[in-house]
N, C-alpha and C. Protein backbone atom coordinates (compact mmCIF):
# COMPACT_ATOMS: atom_id res chain seq x y z
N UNK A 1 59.61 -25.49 80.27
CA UNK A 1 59.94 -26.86 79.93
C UNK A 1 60.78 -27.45 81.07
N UNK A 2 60.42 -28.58 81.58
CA UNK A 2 61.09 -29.39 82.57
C UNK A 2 63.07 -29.82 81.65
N UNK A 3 63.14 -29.88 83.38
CA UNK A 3 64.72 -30.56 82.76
C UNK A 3 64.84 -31.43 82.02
N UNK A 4 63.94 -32.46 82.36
CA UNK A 4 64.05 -33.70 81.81
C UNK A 4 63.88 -33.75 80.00
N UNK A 5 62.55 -32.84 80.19
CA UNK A 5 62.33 -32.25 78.52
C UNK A 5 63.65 -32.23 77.62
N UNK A 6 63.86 -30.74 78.52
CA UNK A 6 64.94 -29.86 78.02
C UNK A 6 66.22 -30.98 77.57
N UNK A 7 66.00 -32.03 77.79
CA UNK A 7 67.44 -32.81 77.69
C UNK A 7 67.65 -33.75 76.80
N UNK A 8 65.81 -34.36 76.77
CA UNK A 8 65.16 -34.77 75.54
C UNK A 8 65.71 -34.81 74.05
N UNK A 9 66.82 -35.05 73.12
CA UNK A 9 66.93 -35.04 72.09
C UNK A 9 65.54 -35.26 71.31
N UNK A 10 64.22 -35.61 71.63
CA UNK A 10 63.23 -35.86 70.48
C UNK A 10 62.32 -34.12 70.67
N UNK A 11 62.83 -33.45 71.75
CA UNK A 11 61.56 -32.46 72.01
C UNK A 11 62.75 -31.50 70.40
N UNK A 12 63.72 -31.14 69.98
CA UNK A 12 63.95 -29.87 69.58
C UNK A 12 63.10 -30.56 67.87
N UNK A 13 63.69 -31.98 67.57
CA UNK A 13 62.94 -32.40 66.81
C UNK A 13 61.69 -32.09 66.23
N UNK A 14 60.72 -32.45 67.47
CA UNK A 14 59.26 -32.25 67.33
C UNK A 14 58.92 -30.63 67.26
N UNK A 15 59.68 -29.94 67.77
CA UNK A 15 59.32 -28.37 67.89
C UNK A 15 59.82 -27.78 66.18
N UNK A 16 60.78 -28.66 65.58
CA UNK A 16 61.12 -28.27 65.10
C UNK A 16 60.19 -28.50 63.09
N UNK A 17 59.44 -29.16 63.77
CA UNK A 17 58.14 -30.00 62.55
C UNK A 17 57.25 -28.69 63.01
N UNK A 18 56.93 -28.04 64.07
CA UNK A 18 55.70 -27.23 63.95
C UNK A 18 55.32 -25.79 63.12
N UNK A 19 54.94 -25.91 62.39
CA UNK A 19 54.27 -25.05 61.59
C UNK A 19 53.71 -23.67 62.04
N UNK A 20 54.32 -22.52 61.86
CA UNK A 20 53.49 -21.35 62.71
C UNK A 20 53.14 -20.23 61.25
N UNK A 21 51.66 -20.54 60.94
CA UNK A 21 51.28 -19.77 59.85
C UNK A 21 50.45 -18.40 60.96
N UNK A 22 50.93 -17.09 60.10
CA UNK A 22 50.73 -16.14 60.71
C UNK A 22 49.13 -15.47 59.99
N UNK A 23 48.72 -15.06 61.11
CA UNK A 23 46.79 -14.68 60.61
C UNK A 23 46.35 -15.56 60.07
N UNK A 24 46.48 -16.97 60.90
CA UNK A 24 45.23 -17.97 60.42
C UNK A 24 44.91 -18.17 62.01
N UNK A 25 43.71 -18.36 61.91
CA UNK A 25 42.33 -18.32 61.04
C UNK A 25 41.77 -16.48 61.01
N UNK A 26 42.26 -15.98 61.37
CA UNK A 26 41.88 -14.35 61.48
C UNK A 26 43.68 -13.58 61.59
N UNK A 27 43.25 -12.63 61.72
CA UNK A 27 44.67 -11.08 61.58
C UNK A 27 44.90 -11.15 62.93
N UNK A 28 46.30 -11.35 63.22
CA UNK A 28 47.02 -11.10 64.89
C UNK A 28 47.10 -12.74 65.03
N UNK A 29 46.55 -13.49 65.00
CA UNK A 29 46.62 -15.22 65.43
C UNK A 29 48.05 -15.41 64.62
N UNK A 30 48.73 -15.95 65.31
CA UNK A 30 50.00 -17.12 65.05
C UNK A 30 49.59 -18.26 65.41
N UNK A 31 48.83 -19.27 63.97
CA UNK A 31 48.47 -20.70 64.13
C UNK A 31 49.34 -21.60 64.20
N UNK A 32 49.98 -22.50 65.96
CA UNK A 32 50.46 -23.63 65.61
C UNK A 32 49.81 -24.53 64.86
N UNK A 33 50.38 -24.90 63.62
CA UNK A 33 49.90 -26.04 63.02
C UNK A 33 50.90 -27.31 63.10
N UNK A 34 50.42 -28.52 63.79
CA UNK A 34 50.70 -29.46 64.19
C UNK A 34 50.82 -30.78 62.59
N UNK A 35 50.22 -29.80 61.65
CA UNK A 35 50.11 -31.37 60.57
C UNK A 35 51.42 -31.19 59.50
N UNK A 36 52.34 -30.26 60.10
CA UNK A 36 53.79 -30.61 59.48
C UNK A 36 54.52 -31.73 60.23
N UNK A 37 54.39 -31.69 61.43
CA UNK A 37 54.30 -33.04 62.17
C UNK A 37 54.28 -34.16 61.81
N UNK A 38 53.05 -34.09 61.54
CA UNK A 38 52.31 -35.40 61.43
C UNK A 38 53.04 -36.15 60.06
N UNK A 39 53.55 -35.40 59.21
CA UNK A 39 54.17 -36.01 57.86
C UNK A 39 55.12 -36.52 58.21
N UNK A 40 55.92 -36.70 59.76
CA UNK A 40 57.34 -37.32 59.87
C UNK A 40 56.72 -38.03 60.50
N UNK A 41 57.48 -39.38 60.25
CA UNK A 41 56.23 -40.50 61.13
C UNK A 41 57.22 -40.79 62.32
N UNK A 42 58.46 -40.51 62.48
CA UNK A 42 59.33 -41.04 63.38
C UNK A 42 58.94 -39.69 64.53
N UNK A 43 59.07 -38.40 63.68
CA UNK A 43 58.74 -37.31 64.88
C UNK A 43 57.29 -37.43 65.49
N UNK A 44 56.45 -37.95 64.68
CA UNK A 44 55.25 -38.15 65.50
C UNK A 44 55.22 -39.25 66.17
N UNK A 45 55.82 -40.20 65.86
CA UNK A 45 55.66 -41.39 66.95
C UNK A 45 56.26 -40.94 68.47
N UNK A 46 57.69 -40.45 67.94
CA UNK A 46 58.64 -39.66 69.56
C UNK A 46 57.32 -39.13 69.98
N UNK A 47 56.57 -37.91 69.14
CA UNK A 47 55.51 -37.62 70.12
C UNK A 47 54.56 -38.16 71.19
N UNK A 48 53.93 -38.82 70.69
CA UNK A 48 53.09 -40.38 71.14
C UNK A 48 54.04 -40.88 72.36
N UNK A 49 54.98 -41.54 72.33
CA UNK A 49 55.69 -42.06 73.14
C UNK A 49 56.63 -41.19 74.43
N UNK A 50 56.48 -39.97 73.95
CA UNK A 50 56.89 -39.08 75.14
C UNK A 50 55.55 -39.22 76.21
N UNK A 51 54.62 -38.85 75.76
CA UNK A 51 53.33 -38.95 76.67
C UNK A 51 52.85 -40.56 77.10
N UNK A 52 53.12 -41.07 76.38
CA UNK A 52 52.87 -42.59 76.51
C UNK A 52 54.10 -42.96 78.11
N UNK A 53 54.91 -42.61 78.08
CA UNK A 53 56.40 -42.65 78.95
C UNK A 53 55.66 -42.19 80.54
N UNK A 54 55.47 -41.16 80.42
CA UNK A 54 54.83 -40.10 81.10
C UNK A 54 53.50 -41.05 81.69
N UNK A 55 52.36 -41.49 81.31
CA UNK A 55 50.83 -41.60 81.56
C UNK A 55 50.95 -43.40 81.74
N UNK A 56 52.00 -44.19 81.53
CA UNK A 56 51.86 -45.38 81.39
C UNK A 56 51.42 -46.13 82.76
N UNK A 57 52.13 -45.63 83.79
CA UNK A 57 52.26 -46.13 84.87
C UNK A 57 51.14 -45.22 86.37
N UNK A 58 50.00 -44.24 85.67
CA UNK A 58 49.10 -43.59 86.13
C UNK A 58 47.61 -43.74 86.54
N UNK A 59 47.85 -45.06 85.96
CA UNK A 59 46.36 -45.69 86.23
C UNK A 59 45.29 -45.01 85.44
N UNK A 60 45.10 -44.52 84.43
CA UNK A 60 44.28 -43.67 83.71
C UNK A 60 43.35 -44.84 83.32
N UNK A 61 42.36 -44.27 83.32
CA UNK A 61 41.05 -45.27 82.74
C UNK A 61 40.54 -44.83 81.30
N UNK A 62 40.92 -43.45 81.27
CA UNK A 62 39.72 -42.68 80.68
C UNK A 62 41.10 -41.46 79.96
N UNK A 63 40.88 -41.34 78.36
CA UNK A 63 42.18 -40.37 77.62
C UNK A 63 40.83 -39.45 76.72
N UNK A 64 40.58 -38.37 77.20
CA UNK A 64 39.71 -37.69 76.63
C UNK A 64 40.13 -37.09 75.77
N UNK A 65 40.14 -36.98 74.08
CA UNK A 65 40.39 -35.60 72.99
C UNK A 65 39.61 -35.30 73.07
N UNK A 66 39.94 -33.58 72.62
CA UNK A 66 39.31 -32.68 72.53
C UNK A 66 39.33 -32.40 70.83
N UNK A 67 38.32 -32.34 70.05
CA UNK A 67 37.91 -32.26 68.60
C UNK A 67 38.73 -31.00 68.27
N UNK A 68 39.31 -30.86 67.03
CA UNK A 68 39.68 -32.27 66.17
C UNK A 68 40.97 -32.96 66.82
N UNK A 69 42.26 -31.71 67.16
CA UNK A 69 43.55 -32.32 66.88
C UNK A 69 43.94 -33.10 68.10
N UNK A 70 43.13 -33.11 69.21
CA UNK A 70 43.08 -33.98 70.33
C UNK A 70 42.64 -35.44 69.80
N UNK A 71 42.23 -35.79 68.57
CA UNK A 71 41.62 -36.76 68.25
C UNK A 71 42.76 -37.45 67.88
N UNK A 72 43.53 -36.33 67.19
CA UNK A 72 45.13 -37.17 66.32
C UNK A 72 46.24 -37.96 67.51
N UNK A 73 46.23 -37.12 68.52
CA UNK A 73 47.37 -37.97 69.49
C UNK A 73 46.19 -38.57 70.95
N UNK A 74 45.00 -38.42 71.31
CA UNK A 74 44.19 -39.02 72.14
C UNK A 74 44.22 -40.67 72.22
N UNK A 75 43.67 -40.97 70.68
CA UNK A 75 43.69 -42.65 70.70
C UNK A 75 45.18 -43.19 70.78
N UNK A 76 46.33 -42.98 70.09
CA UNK A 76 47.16 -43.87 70.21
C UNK A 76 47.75 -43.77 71.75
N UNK A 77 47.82 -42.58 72.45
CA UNK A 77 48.16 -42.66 73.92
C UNK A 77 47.23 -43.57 74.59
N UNK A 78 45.64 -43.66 74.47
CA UNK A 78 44.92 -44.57 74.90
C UNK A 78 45.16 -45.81 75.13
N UNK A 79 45.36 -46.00 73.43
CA UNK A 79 45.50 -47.89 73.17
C UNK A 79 46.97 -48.14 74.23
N UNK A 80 47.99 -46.96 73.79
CA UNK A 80 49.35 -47.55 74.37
C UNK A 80 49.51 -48.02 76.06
N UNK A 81 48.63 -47.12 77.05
CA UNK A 81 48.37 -47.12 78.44
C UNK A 81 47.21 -47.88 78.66
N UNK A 82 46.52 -48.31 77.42
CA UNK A 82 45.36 -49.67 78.16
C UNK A 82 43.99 -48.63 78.75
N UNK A 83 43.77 -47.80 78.23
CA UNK A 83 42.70 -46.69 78.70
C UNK A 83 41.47 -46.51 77.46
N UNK A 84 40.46 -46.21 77.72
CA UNK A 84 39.44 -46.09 77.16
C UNK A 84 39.57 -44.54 76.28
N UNK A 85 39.19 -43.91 75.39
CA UNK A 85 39.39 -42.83 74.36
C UNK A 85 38.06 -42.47 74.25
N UNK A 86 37.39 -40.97 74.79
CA UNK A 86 36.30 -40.64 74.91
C UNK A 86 36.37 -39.11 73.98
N UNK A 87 35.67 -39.09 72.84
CA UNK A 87 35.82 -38.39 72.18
C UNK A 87 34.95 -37.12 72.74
N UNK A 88 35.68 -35.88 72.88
CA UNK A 88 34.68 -34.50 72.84
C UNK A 88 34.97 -33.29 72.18
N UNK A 89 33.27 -33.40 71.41
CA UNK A 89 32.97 -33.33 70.20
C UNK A 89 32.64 -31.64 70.01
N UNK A 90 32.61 -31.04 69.05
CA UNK A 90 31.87 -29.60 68.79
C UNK A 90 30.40 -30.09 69.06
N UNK A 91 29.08 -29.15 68.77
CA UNK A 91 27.77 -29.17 69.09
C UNK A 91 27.34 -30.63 67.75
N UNK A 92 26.66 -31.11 68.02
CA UNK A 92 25.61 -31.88 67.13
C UNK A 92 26.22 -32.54 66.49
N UNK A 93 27.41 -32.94 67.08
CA UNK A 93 28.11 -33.96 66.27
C UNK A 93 27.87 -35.56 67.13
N UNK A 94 27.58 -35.81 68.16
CA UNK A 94 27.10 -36.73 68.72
C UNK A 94 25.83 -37.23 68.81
N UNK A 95 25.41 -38.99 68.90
CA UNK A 95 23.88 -39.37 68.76
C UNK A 95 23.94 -39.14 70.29
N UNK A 96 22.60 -38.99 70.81
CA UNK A 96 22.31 -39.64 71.93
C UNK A 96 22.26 -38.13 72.97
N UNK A 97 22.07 -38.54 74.35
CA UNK A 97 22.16 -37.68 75.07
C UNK A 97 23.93 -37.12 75.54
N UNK A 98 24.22 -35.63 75.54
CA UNK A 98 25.12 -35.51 75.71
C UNK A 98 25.22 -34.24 77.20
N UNK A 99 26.20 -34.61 77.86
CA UNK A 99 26.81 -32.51 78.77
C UNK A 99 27.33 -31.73 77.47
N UNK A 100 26.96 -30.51 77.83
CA UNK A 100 27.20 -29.45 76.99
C UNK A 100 28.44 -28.54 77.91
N UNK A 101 29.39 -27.89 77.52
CA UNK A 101 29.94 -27.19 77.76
C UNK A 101 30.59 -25.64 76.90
N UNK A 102 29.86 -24.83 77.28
CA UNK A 102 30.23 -23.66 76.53
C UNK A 102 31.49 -23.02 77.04
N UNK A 103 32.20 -22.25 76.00
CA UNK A 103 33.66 -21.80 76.47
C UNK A 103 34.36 -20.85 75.99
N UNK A 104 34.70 -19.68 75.97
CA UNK A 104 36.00 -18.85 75.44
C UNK A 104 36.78 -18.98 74.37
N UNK A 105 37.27 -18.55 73.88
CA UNK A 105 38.30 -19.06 72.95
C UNK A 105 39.47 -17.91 72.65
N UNK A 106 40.93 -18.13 72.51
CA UNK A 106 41.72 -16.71 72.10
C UNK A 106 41.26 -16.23 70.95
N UNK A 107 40.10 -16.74 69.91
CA UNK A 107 39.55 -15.74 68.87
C UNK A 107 37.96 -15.95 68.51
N UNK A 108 37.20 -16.05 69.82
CA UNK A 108 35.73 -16.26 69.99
C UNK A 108 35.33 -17.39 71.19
N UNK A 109 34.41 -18.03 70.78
CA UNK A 109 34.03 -19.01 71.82
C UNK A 109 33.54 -20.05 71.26
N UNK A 110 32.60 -21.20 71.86
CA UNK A 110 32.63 -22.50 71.62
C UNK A 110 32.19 -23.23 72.38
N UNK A 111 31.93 -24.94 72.13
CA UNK A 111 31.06 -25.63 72.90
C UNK A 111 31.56 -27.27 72.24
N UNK A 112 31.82 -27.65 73.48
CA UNK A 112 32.23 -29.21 73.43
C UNK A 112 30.98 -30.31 74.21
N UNK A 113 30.94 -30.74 73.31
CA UNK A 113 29.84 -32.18 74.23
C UNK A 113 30.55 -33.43 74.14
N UNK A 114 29.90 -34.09 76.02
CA UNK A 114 30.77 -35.35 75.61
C UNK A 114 29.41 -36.34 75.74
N UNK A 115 29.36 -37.71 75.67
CA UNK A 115 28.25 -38.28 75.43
C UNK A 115 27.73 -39.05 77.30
N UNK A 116 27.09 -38.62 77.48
CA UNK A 116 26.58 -39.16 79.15
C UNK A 116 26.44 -40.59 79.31
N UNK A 117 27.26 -40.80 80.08
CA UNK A 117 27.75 -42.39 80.22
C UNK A 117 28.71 -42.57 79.85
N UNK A 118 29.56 -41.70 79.16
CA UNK A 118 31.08 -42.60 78.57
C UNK A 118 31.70 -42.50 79.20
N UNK A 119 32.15 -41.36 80.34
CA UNK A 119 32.66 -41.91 81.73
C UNK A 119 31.96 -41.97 83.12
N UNK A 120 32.56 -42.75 83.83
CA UNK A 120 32.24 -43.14 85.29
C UNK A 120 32.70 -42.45 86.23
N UNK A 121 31.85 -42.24 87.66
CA UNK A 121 32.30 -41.60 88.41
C UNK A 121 33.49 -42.71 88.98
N UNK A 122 34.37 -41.59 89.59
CA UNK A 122 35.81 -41.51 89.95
C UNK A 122 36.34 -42.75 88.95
N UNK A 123 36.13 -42.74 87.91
CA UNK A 123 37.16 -42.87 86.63
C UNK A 123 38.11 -41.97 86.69
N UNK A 124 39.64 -42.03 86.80
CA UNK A 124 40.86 -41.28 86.64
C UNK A 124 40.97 -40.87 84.95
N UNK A 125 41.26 -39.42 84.60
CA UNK A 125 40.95 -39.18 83.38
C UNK A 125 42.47 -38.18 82.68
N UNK A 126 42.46 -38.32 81.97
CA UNK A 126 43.60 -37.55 81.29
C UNK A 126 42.59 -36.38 80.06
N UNK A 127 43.08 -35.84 80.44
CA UNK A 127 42.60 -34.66 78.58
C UNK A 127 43.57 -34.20 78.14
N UNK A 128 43.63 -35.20 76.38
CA UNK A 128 44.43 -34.68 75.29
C UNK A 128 44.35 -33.63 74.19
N UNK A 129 44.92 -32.49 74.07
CA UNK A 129 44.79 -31.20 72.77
C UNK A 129 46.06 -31.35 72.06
N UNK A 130 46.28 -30.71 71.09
CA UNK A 130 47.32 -30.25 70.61
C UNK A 130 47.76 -29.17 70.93
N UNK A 131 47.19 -28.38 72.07
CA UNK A 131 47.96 -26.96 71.80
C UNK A 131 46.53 -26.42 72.96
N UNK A 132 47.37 -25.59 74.39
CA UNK A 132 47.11 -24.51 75.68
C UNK A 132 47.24 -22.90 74.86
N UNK A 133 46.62 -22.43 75.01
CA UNK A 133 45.98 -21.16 74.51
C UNK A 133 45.78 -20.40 76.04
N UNK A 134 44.32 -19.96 75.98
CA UNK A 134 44.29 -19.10 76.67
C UNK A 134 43.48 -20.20 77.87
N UNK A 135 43.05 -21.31 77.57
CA UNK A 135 43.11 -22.46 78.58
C UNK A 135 41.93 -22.53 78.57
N UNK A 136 40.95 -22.02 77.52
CA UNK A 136 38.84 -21.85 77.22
C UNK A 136 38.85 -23.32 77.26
N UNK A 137 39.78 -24.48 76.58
CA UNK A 137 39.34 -25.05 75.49
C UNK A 137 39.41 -26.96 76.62
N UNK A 138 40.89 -26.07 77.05
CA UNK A 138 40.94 -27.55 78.23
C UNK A 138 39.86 -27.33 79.74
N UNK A 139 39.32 -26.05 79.92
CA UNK A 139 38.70 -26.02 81.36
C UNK A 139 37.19 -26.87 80.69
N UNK A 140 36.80 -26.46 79.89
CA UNK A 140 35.53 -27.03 79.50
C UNK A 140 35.66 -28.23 79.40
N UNK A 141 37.13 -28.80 78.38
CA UNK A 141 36.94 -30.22 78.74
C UNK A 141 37.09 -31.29 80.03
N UNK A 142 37.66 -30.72 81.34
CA UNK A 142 37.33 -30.83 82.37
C UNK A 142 35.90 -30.88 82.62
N UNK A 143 35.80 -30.01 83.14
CA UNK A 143 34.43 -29.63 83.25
C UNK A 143 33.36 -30.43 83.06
N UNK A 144 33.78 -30.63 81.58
CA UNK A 144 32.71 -32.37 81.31
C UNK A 144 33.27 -33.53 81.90
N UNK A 145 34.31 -33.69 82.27
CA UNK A 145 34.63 -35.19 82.89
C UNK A 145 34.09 -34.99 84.26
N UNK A 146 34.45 -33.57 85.13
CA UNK A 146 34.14 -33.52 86.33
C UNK A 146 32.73 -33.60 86.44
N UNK A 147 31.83 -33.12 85.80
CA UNK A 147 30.84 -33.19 85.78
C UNK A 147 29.90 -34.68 85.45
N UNK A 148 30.69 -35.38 84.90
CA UNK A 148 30.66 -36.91 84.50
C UNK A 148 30.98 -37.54 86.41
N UNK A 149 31.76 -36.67 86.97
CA UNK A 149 32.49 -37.56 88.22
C UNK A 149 33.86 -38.17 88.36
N UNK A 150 34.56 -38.30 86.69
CA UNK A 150 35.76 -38.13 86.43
C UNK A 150 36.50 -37.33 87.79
N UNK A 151 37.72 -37.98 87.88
CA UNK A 151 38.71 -36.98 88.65
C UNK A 151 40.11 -36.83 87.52
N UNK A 152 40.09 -35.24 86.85
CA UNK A 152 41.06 -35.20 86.06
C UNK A 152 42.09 -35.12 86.53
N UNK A 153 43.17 -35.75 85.56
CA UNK A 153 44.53 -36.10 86.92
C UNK A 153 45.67 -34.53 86.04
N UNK A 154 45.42 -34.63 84.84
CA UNK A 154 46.63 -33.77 84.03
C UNK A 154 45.52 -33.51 82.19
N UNK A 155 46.20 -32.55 82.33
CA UNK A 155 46.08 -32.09 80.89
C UNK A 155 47.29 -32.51 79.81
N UNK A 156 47.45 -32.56 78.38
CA UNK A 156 48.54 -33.04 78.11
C UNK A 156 48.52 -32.65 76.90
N UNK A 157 49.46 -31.63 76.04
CA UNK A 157 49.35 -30.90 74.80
C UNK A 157 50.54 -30.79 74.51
N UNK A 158 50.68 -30.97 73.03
CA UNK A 158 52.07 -31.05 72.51
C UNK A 158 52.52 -29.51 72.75
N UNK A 159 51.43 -28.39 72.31
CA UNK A 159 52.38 -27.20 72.46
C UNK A 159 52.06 -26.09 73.35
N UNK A 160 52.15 -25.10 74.35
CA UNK A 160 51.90 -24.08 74.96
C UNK A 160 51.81 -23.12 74.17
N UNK A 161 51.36 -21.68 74.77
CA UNK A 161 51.77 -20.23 74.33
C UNK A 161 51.69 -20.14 75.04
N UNK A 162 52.79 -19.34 76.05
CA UNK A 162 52.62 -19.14 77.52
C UNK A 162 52.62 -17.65 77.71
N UNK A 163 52.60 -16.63 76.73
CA UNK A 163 52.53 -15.52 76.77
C UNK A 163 50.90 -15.31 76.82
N UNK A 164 49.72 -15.87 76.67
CA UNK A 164 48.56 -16.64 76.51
C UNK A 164 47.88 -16.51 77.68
N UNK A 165 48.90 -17.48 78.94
CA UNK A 165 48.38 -17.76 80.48
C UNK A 165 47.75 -18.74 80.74
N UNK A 166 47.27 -19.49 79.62
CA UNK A 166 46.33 -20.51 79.44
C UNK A 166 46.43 -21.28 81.11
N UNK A 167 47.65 -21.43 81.48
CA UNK A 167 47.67 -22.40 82.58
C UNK A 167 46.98 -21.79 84.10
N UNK A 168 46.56 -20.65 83.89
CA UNK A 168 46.33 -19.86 85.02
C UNK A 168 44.61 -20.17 85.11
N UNK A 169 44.00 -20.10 84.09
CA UNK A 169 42.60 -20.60 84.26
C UNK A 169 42.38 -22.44 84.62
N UNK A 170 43.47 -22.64 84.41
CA UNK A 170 43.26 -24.30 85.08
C UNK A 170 42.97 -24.55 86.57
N UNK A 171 42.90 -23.83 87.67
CA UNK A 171 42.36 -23.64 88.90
C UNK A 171 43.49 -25.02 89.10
N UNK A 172 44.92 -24.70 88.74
CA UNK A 172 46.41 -25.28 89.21
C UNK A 172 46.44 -27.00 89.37
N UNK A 173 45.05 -27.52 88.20
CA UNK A 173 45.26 -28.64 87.53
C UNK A 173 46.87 -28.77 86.55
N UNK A 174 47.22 -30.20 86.62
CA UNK A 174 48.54 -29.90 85.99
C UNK A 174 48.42 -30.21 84.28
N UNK A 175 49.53 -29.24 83.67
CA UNK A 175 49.63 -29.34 82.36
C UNK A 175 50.91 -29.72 82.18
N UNK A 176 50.99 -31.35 80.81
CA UNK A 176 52.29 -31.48 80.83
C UNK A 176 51.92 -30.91 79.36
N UNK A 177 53.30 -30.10 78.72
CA UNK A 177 53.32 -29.77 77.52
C UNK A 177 54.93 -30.32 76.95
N UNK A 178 54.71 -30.64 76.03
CA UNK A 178 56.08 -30.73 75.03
C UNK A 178 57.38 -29.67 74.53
N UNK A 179 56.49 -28.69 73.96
CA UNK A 179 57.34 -27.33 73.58
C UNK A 179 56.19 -26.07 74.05
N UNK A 180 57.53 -25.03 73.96
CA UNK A 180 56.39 -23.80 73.95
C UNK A 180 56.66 -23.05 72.52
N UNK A 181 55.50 -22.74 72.19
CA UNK A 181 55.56 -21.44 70.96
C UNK A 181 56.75 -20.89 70.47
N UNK A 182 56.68 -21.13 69.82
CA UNK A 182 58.14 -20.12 68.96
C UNK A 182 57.74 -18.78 68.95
C-alpha cells in the first residue's frame, strides 16, 4: 500500500466492510467478499471516489469491468471521469460478434468476451475488478483491449492477495489496489 493510501482515513474503513468467508466457493479459498461493502453507502462511495481521485485527470476513454464485481465499481468510475464503460462478459452472454479470451483462475479457469468494436484502436483504457488473485483474470482482460488496439494504462481493484503474485503475471502493467487481504 502506497503512503498516500496508508494515510487515507477512508482505506482502514473500506478494508474494514470486507467480508472474508473461508472455503467459498471450494476448501482452502478465503473469499473476499466485497457485498458487505456495498451495504455502507458512505464506505462505498469513499470507494468510488478514491479511484475516481486517482483516474480523473488520465485521459481514459475507455473503463473496462470485468463480470460480475467489476461491473459494481466500473460504471460509476466511468460516468465520474467522462469515459465510456465496456462490459467483459463470461462466454455467451453477449449479442453479436465478440474476442474471446481464455484464462487461469486461483480455483480453475475461464473465458471473458468483449464485444468487437466497443473499443478503438489507441483508445487509453483502464480495467476495473474487485479483487488481483493470481492475475488469470486481469491479463485476459487486457488482452482483449490490446487486442482491440486499446493501450491499457492501469489495472484498478479494490483488493489484492499478494501472497497470490497476481501482479507478477501483469508483464509490470500497473496495479492500483486499495487494501490487501487480511
Amino acid at each position: 500500500m502506497s503512503a498516500l493510501k496508508a494515510d487515507d482515513p477512508r482505506i482502514p474503513a473500506i478494508q474494514s466492510r470486507i467480508r472474508v468467508v473461508p472455503n467459498f466457493p471450494k476448501p482452502g479459498i478465503m473469499f473476499q467478499d466485497i457485498t458487505t461493502l456495498l451495504l455502507d453507502p458512505k464506505v462505498f462511495k469513499d470507494t468510488i471516489d478514491l479511484f475516481v481521485e486517482r483516474y480523473k485527470s488520465k485521459n481514459i476513454s475507455v473503463v473496462a469491468g470485468v463480470e460480475a464485481r467489476g461491473f459494481i465499481f466500473g460504471p460509476p468510475i466511468a460516468l465520474a471521469i467522462g469515459a465510456k464503460f465496456v462490459p467483459l462478459r463470461k462466454p455467451k452472454k453477449l449479442p453479436g460478434k465478440v474476442f474471446r479470451q481464455e484464462y487461469d483462475l486461483e480455483y480453475g479457469s475461464d473465458c471473458l468476451e468483449m464485444h468487437v468494436g466497443a473499443v478503438a484502436p489507441g483508445e487509453r483504457a483502464l480495467v476495473v475488478d474487485d479483487l488481483i488473485a493470481t492475475g488469470g483474470t486481469l491479463c485476459a482482460a487486457m488482452n482483449l483491449l490490446e487486442r482491440a488496439g486499446a493501450e491499457v494504462l492501469e489495472c484498478a481493484c479494490v483488493i489484492e492477495i499478494p501472497a497470490l503474485k497476481g501482479r507478477e503475471r501483469l508483464n509490470g502493467k500497473p496495479v492500483y489496489v486499495l487494501v490487501d487481504s487480511q
